[in-house]
N, C-alpha and C. Protein backbone atom coordinates (compact mmCIF):
# COMPACT_ATOMS: atom_id res chain seq x y z
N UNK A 1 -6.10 -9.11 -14.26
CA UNK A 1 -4.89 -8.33 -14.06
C UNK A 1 -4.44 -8.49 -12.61
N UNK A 2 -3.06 -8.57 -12.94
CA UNK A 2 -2.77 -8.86 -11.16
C UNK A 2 -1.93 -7.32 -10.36
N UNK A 3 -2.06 -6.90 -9.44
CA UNK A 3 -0.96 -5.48 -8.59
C UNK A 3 -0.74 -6.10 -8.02
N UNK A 4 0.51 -5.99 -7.67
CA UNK A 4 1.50 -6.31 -6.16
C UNK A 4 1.19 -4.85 -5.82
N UNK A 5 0.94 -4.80 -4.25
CA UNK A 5 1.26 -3.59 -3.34
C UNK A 5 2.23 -3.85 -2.38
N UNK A 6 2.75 -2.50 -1.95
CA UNK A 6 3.53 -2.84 -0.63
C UNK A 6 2.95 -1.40 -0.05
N UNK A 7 2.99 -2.26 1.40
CA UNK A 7 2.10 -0.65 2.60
C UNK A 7 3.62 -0.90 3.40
N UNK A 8 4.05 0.20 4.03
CA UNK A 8 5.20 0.38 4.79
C UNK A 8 4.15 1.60 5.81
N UNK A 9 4.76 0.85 7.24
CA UNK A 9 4.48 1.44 8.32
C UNK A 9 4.91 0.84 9.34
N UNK A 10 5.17 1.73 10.50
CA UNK A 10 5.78 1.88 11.49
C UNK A 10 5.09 1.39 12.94
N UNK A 11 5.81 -0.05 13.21
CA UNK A 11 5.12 -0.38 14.37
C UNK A 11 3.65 -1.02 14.52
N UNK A 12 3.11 -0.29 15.48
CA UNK A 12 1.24 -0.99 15.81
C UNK A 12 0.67 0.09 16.88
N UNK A 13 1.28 1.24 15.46
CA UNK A 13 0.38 2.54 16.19
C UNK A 13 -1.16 2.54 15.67
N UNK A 14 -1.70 3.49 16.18
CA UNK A 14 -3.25 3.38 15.98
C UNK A 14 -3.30 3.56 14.41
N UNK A 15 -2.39 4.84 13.98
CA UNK A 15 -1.95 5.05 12.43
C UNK A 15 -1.52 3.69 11.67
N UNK A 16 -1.14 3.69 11.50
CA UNK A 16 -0.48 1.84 10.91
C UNK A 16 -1.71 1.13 11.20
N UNK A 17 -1.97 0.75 12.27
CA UNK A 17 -3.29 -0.15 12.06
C UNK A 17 -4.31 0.66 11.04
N UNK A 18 -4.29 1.36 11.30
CA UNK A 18 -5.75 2.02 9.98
C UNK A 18 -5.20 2.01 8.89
N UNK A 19 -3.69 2.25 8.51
CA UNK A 19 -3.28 1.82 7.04
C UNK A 19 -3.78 0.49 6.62
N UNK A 20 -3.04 -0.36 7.34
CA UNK A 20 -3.68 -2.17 7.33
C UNK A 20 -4.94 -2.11 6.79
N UNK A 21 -5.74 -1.70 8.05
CA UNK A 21 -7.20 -1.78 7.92
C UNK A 21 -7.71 -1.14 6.37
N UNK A 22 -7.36 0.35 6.07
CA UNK A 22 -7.61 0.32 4.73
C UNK A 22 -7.26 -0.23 3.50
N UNK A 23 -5.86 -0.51 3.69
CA UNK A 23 -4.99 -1.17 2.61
C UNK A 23 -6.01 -2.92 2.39
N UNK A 24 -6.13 -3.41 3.11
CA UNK A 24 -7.05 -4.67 3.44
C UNK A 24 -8.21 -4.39 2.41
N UNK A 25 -8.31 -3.36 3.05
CA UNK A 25 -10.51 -3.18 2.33
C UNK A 25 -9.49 -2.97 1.01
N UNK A 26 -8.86 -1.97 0.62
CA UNK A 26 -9.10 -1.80 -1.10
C UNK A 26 -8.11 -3.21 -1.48
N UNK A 27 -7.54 -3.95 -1.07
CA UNK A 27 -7.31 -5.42 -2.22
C UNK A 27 -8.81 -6.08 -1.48
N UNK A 28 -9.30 -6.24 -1.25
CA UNK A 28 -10.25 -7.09 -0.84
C UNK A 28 -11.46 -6.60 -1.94
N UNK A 29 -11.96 -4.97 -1.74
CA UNK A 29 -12.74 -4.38 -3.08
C UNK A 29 -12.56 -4.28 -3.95
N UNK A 30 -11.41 -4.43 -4.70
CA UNK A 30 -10.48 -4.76 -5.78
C UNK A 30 -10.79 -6.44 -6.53
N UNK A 31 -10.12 -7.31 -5.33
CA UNK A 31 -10.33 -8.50 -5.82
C UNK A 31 -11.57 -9.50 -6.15
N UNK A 32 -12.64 -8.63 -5.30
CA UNK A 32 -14.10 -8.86 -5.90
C UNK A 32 -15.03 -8.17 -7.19
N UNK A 33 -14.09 -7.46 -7.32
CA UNK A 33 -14.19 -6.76 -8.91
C UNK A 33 -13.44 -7.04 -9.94
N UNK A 34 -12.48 -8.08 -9.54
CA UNK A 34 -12.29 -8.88 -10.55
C UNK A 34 -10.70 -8.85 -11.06
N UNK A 35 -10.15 -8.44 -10.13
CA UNK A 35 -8.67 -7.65 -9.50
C UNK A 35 -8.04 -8.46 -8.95
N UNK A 36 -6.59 -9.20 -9.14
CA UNK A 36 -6.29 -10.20 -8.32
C UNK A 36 -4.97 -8.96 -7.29
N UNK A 37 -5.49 -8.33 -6.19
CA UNK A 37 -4.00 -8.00 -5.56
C UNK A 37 -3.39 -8.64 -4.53
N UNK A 38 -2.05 -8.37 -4.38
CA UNK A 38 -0.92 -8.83 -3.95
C UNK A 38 -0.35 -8.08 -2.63
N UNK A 39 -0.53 -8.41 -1.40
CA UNK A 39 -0.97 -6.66 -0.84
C UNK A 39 0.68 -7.23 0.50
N UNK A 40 1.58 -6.88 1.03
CA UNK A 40 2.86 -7.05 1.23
C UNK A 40 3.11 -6.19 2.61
N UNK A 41 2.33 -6.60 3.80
CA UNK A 41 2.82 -4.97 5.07
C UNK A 41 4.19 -5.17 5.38
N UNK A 42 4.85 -4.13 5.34
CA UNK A 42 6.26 -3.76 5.61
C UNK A 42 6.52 -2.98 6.74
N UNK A 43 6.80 -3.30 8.39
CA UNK A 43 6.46 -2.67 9.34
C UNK A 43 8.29 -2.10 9.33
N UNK A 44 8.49 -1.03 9.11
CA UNK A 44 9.60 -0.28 9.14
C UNK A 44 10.83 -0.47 10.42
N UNK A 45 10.10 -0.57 11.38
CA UNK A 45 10.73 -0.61 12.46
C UNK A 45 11.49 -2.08 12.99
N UNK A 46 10.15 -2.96 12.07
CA UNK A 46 11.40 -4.69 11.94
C UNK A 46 12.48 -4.65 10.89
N UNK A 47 12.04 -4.10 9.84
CA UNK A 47 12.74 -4.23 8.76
C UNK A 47 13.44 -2.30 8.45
N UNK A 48 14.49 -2.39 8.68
CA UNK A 48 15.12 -1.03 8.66
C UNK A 48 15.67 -0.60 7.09
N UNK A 49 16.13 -1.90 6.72
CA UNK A 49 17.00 -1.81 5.45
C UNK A 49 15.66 -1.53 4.39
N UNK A 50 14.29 -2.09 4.34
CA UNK A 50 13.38 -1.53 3.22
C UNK A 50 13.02 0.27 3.91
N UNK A 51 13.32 0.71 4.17
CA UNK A 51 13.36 2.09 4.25
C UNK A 51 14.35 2.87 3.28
N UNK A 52 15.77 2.15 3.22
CA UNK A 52 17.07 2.44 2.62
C UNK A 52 16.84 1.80 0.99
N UNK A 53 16.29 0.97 1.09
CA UNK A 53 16.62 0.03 -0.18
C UNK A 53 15.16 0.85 -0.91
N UNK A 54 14.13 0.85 -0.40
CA UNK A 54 12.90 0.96 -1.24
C UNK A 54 12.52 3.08 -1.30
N UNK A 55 13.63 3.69 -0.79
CA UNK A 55 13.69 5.00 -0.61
C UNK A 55 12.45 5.59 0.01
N UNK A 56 12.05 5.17 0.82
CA UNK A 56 10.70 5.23 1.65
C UNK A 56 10.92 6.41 2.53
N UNK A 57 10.20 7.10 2.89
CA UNK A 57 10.69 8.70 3.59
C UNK A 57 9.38 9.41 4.24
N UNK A 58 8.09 9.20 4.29
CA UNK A 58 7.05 9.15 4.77
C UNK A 58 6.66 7.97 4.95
N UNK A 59 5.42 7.83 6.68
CA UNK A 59 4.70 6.67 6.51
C UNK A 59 3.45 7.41 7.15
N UNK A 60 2.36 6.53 6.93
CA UNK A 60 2.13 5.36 5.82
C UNK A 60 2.39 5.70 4.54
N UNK A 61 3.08 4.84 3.86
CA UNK A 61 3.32 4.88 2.01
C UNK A 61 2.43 3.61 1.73
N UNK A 62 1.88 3.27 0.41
CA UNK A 62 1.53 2.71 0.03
C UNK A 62 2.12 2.58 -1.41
N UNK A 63 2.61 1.16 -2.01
CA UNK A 63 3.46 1.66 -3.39
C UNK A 63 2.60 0.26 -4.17
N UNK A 64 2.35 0.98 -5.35
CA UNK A 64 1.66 -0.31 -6.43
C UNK A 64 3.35 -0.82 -7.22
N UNK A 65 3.94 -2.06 -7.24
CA UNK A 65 5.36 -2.62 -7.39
C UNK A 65 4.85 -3.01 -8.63
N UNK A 66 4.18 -3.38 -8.92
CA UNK A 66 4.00 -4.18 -9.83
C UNK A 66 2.49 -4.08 -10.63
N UNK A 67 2.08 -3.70 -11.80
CA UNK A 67 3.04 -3.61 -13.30
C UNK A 67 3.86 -2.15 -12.69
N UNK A 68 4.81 -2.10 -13.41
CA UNK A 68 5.89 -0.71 -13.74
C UNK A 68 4.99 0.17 -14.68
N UNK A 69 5.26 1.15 -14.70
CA UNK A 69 6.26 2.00 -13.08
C UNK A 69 5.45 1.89 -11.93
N UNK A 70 6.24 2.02 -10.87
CA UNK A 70 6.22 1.95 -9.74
C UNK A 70 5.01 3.44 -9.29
N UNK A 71 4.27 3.39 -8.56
CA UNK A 71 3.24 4.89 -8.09
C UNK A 71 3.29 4.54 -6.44
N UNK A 72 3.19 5.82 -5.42
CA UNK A 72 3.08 5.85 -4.30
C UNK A 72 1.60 6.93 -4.21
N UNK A 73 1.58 6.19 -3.29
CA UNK A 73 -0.14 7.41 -1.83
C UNK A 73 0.40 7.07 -0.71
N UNK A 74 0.53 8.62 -0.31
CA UNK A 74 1.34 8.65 1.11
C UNK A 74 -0.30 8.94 2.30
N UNK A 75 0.09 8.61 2.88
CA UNK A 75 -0.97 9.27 4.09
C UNK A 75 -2.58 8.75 4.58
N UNK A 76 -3.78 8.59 4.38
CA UNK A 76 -4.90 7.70 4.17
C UNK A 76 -4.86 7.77 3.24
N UNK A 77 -6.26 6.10 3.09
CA UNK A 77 -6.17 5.62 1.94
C UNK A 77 -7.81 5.31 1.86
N UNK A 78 -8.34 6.25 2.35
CA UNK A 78 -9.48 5.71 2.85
C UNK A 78 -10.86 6.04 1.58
N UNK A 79 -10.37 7.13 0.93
CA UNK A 79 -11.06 7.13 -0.64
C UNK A 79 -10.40 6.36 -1.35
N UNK A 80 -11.79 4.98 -1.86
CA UNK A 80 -10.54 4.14 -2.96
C UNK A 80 -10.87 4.69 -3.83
N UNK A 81 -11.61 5.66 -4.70
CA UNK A 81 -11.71 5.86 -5.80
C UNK A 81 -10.28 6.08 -6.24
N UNK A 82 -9.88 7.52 -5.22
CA UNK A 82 -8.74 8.32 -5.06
C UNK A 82 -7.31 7.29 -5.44
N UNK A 83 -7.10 6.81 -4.20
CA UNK A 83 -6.45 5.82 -4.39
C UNK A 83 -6.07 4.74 -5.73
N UNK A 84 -6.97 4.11 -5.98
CA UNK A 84 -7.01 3.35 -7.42
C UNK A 84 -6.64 4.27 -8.56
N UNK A 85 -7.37 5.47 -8.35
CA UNK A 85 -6.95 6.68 -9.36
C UNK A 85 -5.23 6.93 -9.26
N UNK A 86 -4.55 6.60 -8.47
CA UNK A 86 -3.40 7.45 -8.31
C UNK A 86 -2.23 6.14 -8.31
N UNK A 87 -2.61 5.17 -8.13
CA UNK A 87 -1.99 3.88 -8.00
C UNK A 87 -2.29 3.55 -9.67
N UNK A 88 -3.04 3.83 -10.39
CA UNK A 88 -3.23 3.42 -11.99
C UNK A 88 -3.97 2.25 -11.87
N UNK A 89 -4.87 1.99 -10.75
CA UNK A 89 -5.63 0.57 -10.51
C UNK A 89 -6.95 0.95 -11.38
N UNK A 90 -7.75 0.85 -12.64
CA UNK A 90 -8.60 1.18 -12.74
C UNK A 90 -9.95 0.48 -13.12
């Protein structure tokens, strides 16, 4: 099974880097379990219009795009159980 993700965050604050950093570990623990993901950083502050276009309104967001529907986890991501649980990754 394949997920596209997209992580949206702001800049190369200490926050944003630890999104990365977690967003990283869960497609990486994912894809050794047999998970192919698709993982997409969207730094807000280069790109203004995916804020407008993708209705993004907290960061860090994390959004599973792909299969539909669409699921968000706002804030750490640092329990993947949690995470996978709430993204429909299972």
């Amino acid at each position: 099974m394949k997920y596209v993700l997209k992580l949206y965050i702001s800049g190369e604050s200490e926050r944003a880097k630890t999104a990365k950093e977690e967003a990283y570990a869960l497609s990486n623990y994912h894809y050794n379990g047999g998970y192919e993901i698709e993982l997409e950083i969207i730094d807000v502050m280069k790109n203004k219009d995916a804020v407008k276009n993708d209705d993004v309104f907290i960061l860090p967001t994390l959004e599973r795009v792909f299969p539909l529907p669409r699921r968000r986890v706002i804030g750490q991501f640092s329990d993947m159980q949690k995470v996978f649980s709430y993204l429909g990754i299972e």
